[in-house]
Protein backbone atom coordinates (compact mmCIF):
# COMPACT_ATOMS: atom_id res chain seq x y z
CA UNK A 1 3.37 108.65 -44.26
CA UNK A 2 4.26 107.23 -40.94
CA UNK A 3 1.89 107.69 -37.92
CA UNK A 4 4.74 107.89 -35.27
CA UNK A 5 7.88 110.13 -34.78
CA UNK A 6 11.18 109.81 -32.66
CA UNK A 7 11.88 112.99 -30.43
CA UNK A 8 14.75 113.98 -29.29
CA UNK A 9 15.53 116.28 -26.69
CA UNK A 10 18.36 117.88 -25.17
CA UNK A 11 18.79 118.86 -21.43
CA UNK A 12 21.23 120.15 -19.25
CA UNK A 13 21.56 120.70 -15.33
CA UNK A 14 22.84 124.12 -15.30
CA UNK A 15 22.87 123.70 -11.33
CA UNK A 16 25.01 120.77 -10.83
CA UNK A 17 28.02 121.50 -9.03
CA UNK A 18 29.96 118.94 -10.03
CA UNK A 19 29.18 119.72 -13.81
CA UNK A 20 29.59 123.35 -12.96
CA UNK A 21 33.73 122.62 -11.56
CA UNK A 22 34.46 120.44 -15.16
CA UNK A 23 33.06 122.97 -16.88
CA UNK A 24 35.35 125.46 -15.51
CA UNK A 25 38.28 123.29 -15.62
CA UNK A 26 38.10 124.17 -20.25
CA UNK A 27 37.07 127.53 -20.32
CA UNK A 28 39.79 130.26 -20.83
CA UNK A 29 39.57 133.89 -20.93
CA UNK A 30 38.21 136.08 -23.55
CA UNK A 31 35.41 133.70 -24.39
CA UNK A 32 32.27 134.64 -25.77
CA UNK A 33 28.80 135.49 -23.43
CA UNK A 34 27.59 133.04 -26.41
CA UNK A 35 29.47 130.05 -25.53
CA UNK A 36 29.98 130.21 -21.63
CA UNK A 37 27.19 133.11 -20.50
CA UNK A 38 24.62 131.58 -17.51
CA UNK A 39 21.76 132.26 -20.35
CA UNK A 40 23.10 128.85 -22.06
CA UNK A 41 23.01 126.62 -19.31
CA UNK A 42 20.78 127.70 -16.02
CA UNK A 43 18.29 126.05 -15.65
CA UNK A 44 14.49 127.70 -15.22
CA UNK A 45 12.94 124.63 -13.46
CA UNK A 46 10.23 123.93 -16.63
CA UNK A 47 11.19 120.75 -18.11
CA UNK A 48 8.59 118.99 -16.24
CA UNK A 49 5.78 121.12 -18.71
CA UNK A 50 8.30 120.12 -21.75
CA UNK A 51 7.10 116.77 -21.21
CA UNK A 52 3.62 117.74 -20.08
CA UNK A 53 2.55 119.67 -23.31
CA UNK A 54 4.61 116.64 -25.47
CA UNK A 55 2.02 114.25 -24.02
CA UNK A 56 -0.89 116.87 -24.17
CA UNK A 57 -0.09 118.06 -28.07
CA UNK A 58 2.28 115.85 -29.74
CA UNK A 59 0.63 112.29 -30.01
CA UNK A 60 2.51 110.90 -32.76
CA UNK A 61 5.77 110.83 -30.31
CA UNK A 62 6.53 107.63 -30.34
CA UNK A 63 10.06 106.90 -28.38
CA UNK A 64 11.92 110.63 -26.39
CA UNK A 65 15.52 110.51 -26.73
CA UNK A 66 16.53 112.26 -23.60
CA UNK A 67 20.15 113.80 -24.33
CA UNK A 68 21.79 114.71 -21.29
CA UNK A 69 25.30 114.89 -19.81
CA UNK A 70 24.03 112.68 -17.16
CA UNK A 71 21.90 114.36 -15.16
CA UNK A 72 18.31 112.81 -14.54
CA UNK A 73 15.66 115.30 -13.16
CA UNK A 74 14.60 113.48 -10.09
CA UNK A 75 10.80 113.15 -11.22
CA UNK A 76 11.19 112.12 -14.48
CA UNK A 77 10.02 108.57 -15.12
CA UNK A 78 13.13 106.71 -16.22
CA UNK A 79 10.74 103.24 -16.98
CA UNK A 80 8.37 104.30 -18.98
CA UNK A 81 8.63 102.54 -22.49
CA UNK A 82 8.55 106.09 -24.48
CA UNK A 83 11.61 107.04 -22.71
CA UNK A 84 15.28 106.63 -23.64
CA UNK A 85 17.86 108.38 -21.22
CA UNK A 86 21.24 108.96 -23.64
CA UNK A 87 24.22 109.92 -22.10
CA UNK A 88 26.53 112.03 -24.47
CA UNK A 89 28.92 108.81 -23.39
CA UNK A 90 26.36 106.68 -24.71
CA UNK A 91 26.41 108.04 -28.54
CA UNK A 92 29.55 110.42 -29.08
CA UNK A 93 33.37 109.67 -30.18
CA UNK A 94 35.57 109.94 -26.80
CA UNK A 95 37.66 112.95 -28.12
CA UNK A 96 34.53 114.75 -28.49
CA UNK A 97 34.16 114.48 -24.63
CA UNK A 98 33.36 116.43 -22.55
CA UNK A 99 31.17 118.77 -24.41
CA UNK A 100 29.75 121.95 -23.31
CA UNK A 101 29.07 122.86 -27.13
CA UNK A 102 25.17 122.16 -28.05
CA UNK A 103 26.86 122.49 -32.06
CA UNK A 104 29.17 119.29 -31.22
CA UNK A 105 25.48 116.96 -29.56
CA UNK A 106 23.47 117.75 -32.50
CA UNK A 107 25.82 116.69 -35.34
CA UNK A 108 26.43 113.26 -34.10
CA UNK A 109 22.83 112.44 -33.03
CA UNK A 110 22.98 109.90 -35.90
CA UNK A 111 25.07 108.19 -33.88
CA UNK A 112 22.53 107.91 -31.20
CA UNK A 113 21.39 103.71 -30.98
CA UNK A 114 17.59 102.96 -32.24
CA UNK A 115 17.00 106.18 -33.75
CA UNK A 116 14.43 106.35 -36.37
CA UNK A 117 15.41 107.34 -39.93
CA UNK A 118 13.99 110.52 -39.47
CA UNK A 119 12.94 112.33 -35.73
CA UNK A 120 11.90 115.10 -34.61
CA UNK A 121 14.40 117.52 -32.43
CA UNK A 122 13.44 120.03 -29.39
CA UNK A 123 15.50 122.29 -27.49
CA UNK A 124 14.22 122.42 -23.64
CA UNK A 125 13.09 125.81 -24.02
CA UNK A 126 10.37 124.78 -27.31
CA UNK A 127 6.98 124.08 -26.18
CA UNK A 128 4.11 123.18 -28.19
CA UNK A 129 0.95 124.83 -26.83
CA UNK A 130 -2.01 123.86 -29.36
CA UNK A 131 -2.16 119.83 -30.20
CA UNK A 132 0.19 119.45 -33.13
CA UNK A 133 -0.21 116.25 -36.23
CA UNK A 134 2.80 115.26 -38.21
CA UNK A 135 1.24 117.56 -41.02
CA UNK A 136 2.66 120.36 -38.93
CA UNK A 137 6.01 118.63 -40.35
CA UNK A 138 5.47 116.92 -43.36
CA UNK A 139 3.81 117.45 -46.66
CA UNK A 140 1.43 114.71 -48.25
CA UNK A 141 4.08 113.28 -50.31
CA UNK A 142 6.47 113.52 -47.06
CA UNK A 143 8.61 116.21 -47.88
CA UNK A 144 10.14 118.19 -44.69
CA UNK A 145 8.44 121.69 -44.00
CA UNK A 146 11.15 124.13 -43.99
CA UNK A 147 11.36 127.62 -45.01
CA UNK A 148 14.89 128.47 -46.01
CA UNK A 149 14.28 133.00 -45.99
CA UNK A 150 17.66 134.01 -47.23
CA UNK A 151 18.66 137.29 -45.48
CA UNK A 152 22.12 138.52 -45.94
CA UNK A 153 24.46 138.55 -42.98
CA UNK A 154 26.12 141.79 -41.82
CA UNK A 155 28.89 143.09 -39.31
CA UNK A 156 25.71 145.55 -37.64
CA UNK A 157 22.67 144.07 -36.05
CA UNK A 158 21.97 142.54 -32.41
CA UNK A 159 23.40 139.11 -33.27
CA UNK A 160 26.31 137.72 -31.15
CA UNK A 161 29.53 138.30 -33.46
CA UNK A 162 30.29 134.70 -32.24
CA UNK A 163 27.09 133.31 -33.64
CA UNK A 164 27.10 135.72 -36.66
CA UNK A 165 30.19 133.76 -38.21
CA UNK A 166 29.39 130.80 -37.19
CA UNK A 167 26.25 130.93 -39.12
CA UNK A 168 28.60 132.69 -42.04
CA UNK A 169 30.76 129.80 -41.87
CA UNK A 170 27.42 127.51 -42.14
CA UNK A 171 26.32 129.14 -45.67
CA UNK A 172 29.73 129.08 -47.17
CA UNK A 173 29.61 125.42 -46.81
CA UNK A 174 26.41 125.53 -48.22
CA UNK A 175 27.55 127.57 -50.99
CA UNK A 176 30.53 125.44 -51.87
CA UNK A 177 28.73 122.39 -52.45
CA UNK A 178 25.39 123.05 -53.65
CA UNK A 179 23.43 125.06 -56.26
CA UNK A 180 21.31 128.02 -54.99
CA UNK A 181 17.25 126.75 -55.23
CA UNK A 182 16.11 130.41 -56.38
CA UNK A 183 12.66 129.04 -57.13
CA UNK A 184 11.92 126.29 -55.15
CA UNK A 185 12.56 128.10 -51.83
CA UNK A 186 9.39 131.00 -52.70
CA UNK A 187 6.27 130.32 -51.60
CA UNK A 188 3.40 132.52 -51.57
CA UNK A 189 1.91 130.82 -48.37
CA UNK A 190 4.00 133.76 -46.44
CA UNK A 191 4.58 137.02 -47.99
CA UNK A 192 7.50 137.84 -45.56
CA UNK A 193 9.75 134.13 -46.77
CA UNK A 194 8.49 135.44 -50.45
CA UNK A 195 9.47 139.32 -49.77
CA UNK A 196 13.09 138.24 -48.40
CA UNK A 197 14.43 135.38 -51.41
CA UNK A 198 13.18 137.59 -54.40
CA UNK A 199 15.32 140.26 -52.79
CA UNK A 200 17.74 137.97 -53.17
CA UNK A 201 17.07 135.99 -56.21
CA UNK A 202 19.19 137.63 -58.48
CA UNK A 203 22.54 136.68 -56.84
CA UNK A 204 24.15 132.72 -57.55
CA UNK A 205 25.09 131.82 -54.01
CA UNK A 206 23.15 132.44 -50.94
CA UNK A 207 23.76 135.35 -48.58
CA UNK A 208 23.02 134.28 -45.36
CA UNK A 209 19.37 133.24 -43.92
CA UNK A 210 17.44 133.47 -40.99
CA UNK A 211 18.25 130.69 -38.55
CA UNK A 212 15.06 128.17 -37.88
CA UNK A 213 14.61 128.13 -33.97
CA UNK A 214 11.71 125.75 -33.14
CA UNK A 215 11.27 122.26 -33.51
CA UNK A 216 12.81 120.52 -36.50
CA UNK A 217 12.93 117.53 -38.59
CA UNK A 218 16.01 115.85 -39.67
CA UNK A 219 17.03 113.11 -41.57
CA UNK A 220 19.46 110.67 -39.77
CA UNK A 221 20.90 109.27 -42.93
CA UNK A 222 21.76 113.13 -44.88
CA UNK A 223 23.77 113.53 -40.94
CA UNK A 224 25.43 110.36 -41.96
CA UNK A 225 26.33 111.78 -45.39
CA UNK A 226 27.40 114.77 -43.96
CA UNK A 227 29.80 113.44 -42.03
CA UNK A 228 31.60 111.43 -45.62
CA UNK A 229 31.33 114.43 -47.93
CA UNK A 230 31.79 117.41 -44.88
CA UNK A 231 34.35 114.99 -42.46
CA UNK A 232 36.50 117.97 -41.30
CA UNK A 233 34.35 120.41 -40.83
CA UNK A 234 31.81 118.36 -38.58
CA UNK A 235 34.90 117.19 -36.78
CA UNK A 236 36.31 120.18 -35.89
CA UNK A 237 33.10 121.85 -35.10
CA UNK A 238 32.56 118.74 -32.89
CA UNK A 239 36.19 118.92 -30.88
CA UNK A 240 35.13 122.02 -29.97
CA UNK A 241 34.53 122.14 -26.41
CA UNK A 242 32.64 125.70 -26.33
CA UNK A 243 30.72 127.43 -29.23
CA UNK A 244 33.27 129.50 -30.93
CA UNK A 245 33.55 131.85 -34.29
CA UNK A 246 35.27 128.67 -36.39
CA UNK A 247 32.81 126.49 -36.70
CA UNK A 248 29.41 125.73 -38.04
CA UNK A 249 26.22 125.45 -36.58
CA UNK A 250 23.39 122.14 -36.95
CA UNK A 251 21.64 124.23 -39.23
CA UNK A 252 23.81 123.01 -41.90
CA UNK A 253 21.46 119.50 -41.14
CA UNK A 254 18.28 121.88 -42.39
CA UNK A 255 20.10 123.50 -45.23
CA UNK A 256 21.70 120.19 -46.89
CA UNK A 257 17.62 119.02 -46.54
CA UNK A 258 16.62 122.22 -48.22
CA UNK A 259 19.37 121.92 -51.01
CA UNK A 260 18.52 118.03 -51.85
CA UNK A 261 14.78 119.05 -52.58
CA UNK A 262 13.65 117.03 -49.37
CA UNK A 263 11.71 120.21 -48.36
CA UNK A 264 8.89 122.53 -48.97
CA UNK A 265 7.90 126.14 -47.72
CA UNK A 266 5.05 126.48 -45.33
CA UNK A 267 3.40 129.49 -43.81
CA UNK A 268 4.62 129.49 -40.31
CA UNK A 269 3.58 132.58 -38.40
CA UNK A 270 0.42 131.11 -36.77
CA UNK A 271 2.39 128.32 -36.26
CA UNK A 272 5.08 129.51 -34.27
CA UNK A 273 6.91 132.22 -32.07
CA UNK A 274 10.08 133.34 -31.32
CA UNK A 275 10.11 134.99 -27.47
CA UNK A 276 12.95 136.60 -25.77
CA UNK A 277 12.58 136.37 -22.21
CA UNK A 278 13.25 139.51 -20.17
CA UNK A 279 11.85 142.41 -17.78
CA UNK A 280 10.04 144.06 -21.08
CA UNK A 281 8.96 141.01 -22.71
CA UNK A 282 7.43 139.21 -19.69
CA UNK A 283 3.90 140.16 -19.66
CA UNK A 284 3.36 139.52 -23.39
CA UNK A 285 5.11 135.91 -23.00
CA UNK A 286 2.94 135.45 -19.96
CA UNK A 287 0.17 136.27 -22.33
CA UNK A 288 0.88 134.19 -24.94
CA UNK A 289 1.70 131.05 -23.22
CA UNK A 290 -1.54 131.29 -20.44
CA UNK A 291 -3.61 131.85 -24.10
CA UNK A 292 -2.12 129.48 -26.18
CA UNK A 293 -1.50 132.07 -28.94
CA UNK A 294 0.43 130.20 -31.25
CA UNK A 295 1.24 126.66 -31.65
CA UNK A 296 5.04 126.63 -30.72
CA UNK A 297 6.49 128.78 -28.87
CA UNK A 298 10.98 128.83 -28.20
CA UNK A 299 11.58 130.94 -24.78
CA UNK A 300 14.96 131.79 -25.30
CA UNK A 301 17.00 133.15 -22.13
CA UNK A 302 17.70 136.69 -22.69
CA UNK A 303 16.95 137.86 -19.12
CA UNK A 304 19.58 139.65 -17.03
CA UNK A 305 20.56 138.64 -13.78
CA UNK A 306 18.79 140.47 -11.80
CA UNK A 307 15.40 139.31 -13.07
CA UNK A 308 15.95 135.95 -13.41
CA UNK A 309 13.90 134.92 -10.02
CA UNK A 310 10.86 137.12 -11.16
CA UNK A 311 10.66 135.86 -14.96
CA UNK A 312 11.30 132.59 -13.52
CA UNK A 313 8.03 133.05 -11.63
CA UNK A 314 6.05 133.98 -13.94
CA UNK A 315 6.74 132.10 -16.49
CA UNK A 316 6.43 128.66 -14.33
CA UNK A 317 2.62 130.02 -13.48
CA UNK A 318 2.26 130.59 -16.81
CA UNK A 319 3.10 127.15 -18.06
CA UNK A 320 1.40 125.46 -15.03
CA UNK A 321 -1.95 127.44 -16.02
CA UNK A 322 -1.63 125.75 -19.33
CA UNK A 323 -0.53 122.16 -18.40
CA UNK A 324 -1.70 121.93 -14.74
CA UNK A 325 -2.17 117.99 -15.19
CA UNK A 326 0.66 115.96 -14.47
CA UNK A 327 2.16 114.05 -17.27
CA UNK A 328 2.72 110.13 -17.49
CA UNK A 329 6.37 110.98 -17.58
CA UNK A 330 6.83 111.53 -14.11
CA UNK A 331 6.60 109.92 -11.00
């Protein structure tokens, strides 16, 4: 198994006027919090200790993709040989441009120039706080770690109706073109992925699952097939300028892998954690991240308004408690 990993990253300026007025220029009414709410795009001001704990815990990185609309954060080190700055110019079809929809940048990073067969992919907002190895990602024989948990999708529950469908629309793809792995998705390594598909095992097609948000693995050439056998669907989803209840989401990247046999269960609660930032959730996060509970952690923006300045506070100590040393990736 290979030694080094591409990483790709994806970053946007949330702040930038300029970005902020073209923006505005596509949006109409009646669009979802989902696609155009200040949670998906303001910025918190931690990228900086993105890099910092890539350096400090991920040392099979070999080149970072930086995927960006254009904006450069002032003290990141543009020179340095691990870094590649990619414009969504740089790597996606004209009419897919401008994009404000994260779905459209992830299905065409095959398209990206240099990148490596297979890389590794991080929102901004994943950071790994105990020194990963590529084993955290791979099986001996190479296989992907990936634990499809099959959980039916409802019209109740606290997901966005926007995102609910689009992740509907996701499995029915799924479940027109592939057979349903009842087996070869268990795994006793976690009771709760093993408790949640033998509910399920009985039924031929899938009925929803659980969305994987933390760093991922996928294959560049099964986006390239996806894009002959799935053409429409990735296109569309890709002309989209906003998320939006028609299309699918980039899991459908993890969930072709799954259904080819490229990937194996693993037990993944010590290994990562899923943290909604807000007023009530602040002190644990603050917790976890100054103790280095887990090894991954994804801080997903949930926080109102009228928080924002005092999460924003506290989780920046936070993170500079646990990567106070600054990272060859600035200036």
């Amino acid at each position: 198994m290979q030694d080094k990993i591409d990483i790709v990253v994806t970053w946007v300026d949330g702040n930038d006027k300029a970005w902020l007025k073209e923006r505005k220029k596509y949006e109409t009414e009646n669009m979802s919090l989902d696609a155009v709410g200040d949670q998906r795009f303001r910025d918190w001001g931690i990228l900086k200790y993105w890099f910092r704990s890539i350096e400090k815990n991920a040392p099979f990185a070999k080149n970072i993709y930086f995927v960006t609309y254009g904006h450069v954060p002032e003290w990141l080190n543009v020179n340095h040989p691990q870094i590649r700055i990619v414009k969504h110019s740089d790597f996606m079809p004209k009419e897919y441009l401008p994009t404000y929809n994260s779905v459209a940048i992830e299905l065409n990073f095959h398209r990206i120039q240099g990148i490596g067969k297979r890389f590794i992919y991080f929102n901004d907002d994943f950071f790994l706080l105990q020194p990963a190895t590529l084993d955290d990602y791979f099986t001996k024989n190479g296989r992907i770690k990936y634990n499809f948990v099959e959980s039916a999708m409802t019209s109740t529950g606290t997901l966005d109706p926007v995102y609910r469908d689009m992740l509907i629309n996701t499995i029915e793809v799924v479940n027109r073109n592939y057979k349903k792995r009842r087996f070869k998705n268990l795994t006793l390594r976690d009771p709760i992925v093993l408790y949640n598909n033998l509910k399920a095992i009985a039924f031929k097609k899938y009925l929803g699952y659980q969305p994987h948000h933390f760093s991922r693995v996928y294959d560049r050439e099964v986006l390239e097939q996806l894009w002959v056998t799935h053409r429409d669907t990735l296109d569309f989803s890709s002309r989209s300028k906003f998320r939006n209840k028609d299309i699918i989401t980039p899991d459908i990247i993890e969930l072709t892998q799954a259904s080819l046999g490229m990937t194996r269960p693993y037990y993944s609660r010590k290994r990562e954690k899923y943290l909604e930032i807000n007023s009530q959730s602040i002190k644990n996060i603050e917790h976890i991240i100054s103790n280095a509970s887990v090894k991954e952690v994804c801080l997903n923006d949930t926080c109102a308004a009228e928080d924002f300045d005092g999460c924003r506070k506290i989780v920046i100590e936070a993170l500079e408690k646990q990567f106070p040393k600054k990272s060859k990736f600035e200036k």
